[in-house]
Protein backbone atom coordinates (compact mmCIF):
# COMPACT_ATOMS: atom_id res chain seq x y z
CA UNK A 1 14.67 -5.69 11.92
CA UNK A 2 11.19 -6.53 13.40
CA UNK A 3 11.37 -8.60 16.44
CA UNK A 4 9.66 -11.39 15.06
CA UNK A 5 12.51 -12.47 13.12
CA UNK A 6 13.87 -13.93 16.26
CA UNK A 7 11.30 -16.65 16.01
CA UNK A 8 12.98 -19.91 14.32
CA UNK A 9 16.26 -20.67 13.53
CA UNK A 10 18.49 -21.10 10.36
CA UNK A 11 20.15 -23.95 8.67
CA UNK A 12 19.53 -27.37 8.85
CA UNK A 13 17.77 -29.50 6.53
CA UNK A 14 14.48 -28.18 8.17
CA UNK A 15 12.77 -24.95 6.37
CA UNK A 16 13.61 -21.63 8.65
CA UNK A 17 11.93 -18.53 8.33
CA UNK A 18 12.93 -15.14 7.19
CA UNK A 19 11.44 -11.63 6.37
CA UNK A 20 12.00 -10.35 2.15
CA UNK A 21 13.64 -6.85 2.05
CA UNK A 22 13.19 -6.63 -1.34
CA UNK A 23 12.96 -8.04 -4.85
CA UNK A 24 14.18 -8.79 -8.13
CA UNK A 25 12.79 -11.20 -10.76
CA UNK A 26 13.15 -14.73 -9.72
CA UNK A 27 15.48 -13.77 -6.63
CA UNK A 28 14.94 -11.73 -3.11
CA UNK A 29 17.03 -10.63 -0.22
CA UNK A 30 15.45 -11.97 2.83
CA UNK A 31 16.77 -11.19 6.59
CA UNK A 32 17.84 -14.14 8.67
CA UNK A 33 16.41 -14.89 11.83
CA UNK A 34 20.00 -13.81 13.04
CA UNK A 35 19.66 -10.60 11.20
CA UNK A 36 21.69 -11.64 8.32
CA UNK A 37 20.48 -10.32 4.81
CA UNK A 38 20.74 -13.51 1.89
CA UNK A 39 19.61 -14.39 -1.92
CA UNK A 40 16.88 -16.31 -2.22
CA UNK A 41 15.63 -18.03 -5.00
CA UNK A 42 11.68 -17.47 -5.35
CA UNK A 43 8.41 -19.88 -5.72
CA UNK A 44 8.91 -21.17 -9.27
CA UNK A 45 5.46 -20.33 -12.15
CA UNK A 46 4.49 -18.00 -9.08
CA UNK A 47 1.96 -15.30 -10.10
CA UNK A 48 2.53 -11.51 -9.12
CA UNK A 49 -0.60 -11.72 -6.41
CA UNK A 50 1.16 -14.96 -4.69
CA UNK A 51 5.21 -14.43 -5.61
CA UNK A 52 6.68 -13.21 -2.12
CA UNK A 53 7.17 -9.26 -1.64
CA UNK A 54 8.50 -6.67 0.50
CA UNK A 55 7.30 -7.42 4.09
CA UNK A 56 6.11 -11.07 3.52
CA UNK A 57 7.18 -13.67 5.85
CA UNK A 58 8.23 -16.61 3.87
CA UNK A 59 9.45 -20.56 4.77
CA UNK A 60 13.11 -21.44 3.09
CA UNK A 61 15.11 -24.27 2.45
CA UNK A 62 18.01 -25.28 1.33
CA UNK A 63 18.38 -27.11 -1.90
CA UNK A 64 22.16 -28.05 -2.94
CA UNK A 65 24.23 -24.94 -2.36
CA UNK A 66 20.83 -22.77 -3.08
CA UNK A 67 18.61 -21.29 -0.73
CA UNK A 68 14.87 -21.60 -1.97
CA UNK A 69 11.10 -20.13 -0.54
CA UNK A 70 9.35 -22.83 -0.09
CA UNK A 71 6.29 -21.11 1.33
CA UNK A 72 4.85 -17.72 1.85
CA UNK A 73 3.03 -17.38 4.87
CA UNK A 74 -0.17 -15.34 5.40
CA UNK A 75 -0.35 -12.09 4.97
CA UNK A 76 -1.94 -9.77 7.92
CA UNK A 77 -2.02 -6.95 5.54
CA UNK A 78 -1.25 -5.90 1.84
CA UNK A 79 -0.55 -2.28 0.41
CA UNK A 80 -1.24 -2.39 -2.83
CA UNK A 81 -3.14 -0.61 -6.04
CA UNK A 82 -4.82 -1.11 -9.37
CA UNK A 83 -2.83 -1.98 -12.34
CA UNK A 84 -3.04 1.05 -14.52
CA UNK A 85 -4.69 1.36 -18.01
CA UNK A 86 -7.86 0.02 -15.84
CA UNK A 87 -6.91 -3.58 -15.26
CA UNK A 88 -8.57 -5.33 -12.41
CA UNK A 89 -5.39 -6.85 -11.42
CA UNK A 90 -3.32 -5.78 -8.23
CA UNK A 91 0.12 -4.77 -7.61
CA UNK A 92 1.08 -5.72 -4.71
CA UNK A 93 3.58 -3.02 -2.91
CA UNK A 94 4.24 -4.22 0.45
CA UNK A 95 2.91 -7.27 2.83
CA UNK A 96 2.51 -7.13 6.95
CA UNK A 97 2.92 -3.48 7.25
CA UNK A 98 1.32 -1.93 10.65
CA UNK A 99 0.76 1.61 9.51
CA UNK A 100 0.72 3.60 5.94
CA UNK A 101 2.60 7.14 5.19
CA UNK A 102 1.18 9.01 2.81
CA UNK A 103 4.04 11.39 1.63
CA UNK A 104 3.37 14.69 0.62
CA UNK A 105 5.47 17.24 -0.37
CA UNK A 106 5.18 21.01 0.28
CA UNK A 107 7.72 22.55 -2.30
CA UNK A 108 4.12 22.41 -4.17
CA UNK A 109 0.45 23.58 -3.24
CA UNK A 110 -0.60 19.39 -2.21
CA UNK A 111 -3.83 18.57 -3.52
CA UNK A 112 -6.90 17.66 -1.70
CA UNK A 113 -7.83 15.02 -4.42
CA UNK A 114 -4.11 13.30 -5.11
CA UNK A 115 -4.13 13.03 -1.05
CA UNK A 116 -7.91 11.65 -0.86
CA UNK A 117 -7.13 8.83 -3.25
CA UNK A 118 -3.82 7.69 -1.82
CA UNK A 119 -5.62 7.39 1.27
CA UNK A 120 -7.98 5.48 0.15
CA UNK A 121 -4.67 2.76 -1.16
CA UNK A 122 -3.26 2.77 2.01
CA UNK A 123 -6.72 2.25 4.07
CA UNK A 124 -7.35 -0.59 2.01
CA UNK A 125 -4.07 -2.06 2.96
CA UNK A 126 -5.92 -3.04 6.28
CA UNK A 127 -3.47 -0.89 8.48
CA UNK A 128 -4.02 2.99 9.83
CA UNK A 129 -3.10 5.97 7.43
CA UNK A 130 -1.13 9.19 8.43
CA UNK A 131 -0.05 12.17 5.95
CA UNK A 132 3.35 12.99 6.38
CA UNK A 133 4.03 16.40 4.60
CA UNK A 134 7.98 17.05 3.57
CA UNK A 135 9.94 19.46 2.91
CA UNK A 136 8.59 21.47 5.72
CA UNK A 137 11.61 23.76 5.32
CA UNK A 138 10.62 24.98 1.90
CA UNK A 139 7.09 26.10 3.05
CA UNK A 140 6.35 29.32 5.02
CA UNK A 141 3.00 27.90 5.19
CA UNK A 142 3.64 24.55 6.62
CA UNK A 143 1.07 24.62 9.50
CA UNK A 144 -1.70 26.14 8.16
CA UNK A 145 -1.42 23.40 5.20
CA UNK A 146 -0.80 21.00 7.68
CA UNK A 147 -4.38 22.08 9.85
CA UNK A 148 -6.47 22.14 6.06
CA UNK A 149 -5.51 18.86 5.58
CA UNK A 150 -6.67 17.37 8.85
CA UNK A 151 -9.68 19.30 9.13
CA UNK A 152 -10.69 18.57 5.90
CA UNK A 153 -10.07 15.15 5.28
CA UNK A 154 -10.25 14.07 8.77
CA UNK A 155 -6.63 12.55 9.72
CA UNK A 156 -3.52 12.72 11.10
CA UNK A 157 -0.90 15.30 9.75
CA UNK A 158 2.85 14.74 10.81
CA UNK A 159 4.98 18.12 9.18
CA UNK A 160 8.67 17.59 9.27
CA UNK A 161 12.11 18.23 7.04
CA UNK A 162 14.62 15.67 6.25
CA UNK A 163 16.90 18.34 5.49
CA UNK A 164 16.55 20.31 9.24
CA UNK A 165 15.78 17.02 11.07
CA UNK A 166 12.25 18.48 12.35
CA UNK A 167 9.30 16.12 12.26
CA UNK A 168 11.72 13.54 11.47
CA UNK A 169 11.07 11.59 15.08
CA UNK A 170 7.29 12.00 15.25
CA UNK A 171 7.32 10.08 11.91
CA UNK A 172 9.73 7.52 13.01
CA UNK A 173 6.99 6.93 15.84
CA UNK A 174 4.41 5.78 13.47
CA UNK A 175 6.14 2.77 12.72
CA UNK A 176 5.65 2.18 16.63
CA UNK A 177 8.31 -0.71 16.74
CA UNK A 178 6.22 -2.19 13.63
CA UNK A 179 6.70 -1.80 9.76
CA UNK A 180 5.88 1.33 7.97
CA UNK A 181 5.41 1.70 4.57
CA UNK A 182 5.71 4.95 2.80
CA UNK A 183 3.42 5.87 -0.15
CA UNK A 184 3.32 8.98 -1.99
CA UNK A 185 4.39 10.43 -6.32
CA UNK A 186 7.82 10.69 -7.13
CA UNK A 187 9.59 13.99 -5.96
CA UNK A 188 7.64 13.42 -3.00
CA UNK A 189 10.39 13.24 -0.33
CA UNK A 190 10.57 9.55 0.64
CA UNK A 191 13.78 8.56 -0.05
CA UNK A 192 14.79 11.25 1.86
CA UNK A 193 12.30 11.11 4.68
CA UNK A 194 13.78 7.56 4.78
CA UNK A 195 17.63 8.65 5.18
CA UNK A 196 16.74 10.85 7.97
CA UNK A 197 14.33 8.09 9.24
CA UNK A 198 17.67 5.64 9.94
CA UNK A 199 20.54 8.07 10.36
CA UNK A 200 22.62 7.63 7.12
CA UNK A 201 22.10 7.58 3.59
CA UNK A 202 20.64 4.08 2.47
CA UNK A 203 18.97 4.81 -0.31
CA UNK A 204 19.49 7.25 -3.58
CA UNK A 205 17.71 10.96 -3.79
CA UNK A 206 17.13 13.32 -6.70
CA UNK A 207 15.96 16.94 -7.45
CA UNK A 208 12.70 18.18 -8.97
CA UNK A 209 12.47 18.25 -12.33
CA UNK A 210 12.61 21.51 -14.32
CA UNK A 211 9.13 21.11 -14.76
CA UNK A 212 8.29 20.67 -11.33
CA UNK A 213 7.49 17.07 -11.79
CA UNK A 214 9.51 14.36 -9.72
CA UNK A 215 12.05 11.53 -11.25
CA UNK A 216 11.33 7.97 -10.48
CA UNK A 217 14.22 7.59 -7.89
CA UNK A 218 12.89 4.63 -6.26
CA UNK A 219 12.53 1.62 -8.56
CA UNK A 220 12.07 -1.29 -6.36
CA UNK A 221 10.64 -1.48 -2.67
CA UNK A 222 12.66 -1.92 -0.21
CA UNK A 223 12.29 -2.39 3.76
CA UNK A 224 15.08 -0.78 5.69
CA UNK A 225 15.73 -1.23 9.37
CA UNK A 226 15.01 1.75 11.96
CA UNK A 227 17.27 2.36 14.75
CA UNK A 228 14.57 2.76 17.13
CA UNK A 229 13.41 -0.70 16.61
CA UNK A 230 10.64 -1.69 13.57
CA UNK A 231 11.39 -0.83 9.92
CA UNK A 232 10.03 1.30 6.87
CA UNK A 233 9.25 0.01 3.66
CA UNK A 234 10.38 2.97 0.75
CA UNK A 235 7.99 2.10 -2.63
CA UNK A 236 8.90 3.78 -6.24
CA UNK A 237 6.70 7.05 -6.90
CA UNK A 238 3.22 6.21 -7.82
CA UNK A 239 1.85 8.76 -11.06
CA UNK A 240 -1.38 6.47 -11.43
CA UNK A 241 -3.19 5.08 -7.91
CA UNK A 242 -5.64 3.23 -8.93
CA UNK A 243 -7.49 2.33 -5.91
CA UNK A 244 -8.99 -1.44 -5.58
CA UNK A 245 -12.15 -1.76 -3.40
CA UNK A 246 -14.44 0.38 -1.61
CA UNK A 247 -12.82 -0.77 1.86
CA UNK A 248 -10.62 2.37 1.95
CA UNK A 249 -13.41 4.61 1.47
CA UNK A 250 -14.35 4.17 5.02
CA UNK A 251 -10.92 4.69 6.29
CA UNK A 252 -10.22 7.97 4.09
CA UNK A 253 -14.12 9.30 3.99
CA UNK A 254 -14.94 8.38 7.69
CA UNK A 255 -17.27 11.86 7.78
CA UNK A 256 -18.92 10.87 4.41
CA UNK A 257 -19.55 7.24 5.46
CA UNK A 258 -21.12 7.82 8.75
CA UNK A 259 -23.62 10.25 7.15
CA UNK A 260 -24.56 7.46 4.38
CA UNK A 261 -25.65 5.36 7.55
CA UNK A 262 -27.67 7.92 8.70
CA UNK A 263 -29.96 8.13 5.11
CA UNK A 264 -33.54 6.79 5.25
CA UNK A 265 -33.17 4.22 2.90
CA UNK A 266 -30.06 1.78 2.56
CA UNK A 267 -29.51 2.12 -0.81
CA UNK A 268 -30.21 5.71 -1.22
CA UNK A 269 -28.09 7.16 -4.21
CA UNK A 270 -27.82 10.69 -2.38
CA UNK A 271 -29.81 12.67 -5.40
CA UNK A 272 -33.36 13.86 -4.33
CA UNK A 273 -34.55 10.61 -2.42
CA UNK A 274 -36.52 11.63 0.95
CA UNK A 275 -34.30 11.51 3.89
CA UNK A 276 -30.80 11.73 2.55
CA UNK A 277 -28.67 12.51 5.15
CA UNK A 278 -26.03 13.60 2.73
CA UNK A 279 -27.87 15.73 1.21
CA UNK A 280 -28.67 17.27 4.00
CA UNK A 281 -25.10 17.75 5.38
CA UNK A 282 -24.47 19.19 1.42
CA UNK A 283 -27.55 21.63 1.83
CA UNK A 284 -25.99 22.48 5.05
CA UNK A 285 -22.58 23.46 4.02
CA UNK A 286 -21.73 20.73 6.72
CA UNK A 287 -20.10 18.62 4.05
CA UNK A 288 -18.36 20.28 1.07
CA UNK A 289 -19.29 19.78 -2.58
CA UNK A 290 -15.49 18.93 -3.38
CA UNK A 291 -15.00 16.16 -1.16
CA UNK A 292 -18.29 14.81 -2.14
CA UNK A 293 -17.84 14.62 -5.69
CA UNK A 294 -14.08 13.13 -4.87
CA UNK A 295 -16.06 10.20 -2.90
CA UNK A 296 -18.49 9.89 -5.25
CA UNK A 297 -15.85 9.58 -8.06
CA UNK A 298 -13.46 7.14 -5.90
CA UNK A 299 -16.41 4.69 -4.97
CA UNK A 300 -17.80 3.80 -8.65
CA UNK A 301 -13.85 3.53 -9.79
CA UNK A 302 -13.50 0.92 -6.79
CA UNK A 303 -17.19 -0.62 -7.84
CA UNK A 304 -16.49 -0.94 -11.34
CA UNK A 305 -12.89 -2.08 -10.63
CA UNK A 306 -14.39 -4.95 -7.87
CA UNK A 307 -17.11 -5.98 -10.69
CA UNK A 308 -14.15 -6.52 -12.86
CA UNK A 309 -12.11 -8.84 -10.56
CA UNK A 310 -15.51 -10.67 -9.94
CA UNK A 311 -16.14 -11.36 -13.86
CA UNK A 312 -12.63 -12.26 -14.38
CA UNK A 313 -12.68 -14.69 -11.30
CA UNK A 314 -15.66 -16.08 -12.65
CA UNK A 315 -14.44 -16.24 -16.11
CA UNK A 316 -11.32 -18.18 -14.47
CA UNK A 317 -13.38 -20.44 -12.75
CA UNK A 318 -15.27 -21.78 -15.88
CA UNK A 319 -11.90 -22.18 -17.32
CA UNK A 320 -10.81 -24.45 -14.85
CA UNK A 321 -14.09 -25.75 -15.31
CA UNK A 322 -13.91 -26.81 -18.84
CA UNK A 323 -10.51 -28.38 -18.28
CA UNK A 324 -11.43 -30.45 -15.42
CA UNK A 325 -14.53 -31.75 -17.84
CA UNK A 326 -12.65 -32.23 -20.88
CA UNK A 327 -9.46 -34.07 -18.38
CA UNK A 328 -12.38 -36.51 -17.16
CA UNK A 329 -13.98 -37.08 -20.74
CA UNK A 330 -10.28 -38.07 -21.74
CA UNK A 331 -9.95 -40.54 -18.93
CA UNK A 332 -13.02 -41.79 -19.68
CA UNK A 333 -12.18 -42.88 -23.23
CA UNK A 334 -8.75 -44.00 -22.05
CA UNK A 335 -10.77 -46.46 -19.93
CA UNK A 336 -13.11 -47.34 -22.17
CA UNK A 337 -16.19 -45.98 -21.07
């Protein structure tokens, strides 16, 4: 448990404070500020975007013989993703984490693109991103995957085996006394990257499908305690990541990025405009056609998805709108006027 969860105290007829450790509909387990894990009932007609989650902070009270959140404090960061079938709505995955696993298996060649866009979720989540690859012990190839990947994407790389124990404590330090959330598709290796993480088996594992594919073993989030101090936050395998702004591009594409500052023109759309520095680094061999087109690709699916959230908050808007106009006509004529 975090340390902050020292701050306040419980019981009383004054609200305390307590951390969620995870979710069902209508009801969460929170910790108590004396470590305690309790049901609490949730913020009633609370959307998805504002109903607590794994991670948040939240305010309860007690009402009769039922604990209630009153109050969901701020968040300092959010993991989460793009509804799929191209919604601009947000699921939420995890609140106040301080860094972002990207889980990777190696029982399977990873690829550069999967990786790239799951970076991008967990940059946009406001906290740093590592990869972790798994299943180091299946791979006779682990480094030199391990030394791709962070040359060519530009990031940290953390190889380690939940089944030989190696790797397993430089991933526990990412956490660095904080949260740490793990993201990554089913089959992955979480669940068991998170057993090894605390020392005993807290939360359910399964094989590889025939197929190759993973099984969904994790279906809720969940933040579990590290012995070390801090915790780590297992999500359900993601299939679709739909990414949802363009603020994790500069996390994930740091190399791509700087060179679009360096262009001659501010809005130059890196084709044949004078100056590109882009193309240049392309022309150069200093930037590979691959990760180009994968930036290119990410950034108008995180444009088109943040035009989307704008129309829809503007559609909402003029809704409320309209009601507030037609509630003050009404009064109006109830008066008289």
């Amino acid at each position: 448990m975090d340390a902050d969860a020292e701050n306040g105290t419980s019981g009383g007829p004054e609200p305390w404070r307590g951390r969620v450790v995870r979710g069902d509909r209508g009801v969460v387990r929170v910790w108590t500020p004396g470590g305690e894990e309790v049901a609490v009932r949730t913020l009633a007609g609370a959307d998805d975007g504002a109903a607590p989650c794994v991670g948040d902070w939240v305010l309860i009270e007690a009402v009769g013989t039922d604990l209630r959140v009153v109050a969901v404090e701020p968040r300092r960061s959010v993991l989460e993703r793009a509804e799929p079938g191209g919604s601009s709505r947000r699921q939420v995955l995890a609140a106040n984490i301080d860094a972002v696993a990207v889980v990777v298996g190696l029982d399977q060649m990873p690829s550069l693109e999967k990786v790239e866009r799951l970076l991008v979720v967990a940059w946009s989540s406001g906290a740093p991103a590592t990869v972790v690859l798994t299943k180091a012990d299946l791979a006779s190839d682990a480094a030199d995957v391990a030394e791709e990947i962070a040359t060519t994407l530009g990031v940290g790389v953390v190889v380690c085996s939940a089944e030989s124990g190696d790797g397993v404590a430089e991933a526990a330090a990412l956490a660095g006394g904080g949260t740490l959330a793990l993201v990554g598709s089913s089959g992955a290796g979480k669940s068991s990257l998170v057993n090894a993480l605390v020392g005993e088996s807290r939360v359910a594992t399964s094989a590889i499908r025939a197929d190759g594919r993973g099984r969904h073993t994790t279906v809720r989030r969940e933040l579990v305690a590290l012995p070390g101090g801090g915790a780590v936050i297992d999500t359900p395998g993601l299939r679709g990541v739909g990414v949802t702004d363009s603020d994790g591009l500069v996390g994930a594409f740091a190399d791509v990025e700087e060179l679009t500052a360096s262009c001659r023109f501010a809005d130059c759309g890196h084709q044949v405009e004078p100056g590109c520095a882009v193309r240049a680094a392309l022309d150069a061999g200093v930037l590979s056609l691959r990760r180009y087109e994968s930036w290119r690709a990410l950034q108008r699916e995180a444009q088109w998805l943040e035009r989307r959230a704008d129309a829809r908050l503007a559609a909402e808007q003029n809704r409320q709108l309209r009601r507030s106009t037609r509630a003050q006509r009404r009064m109006r004529r109830e008066r008289g006027h």
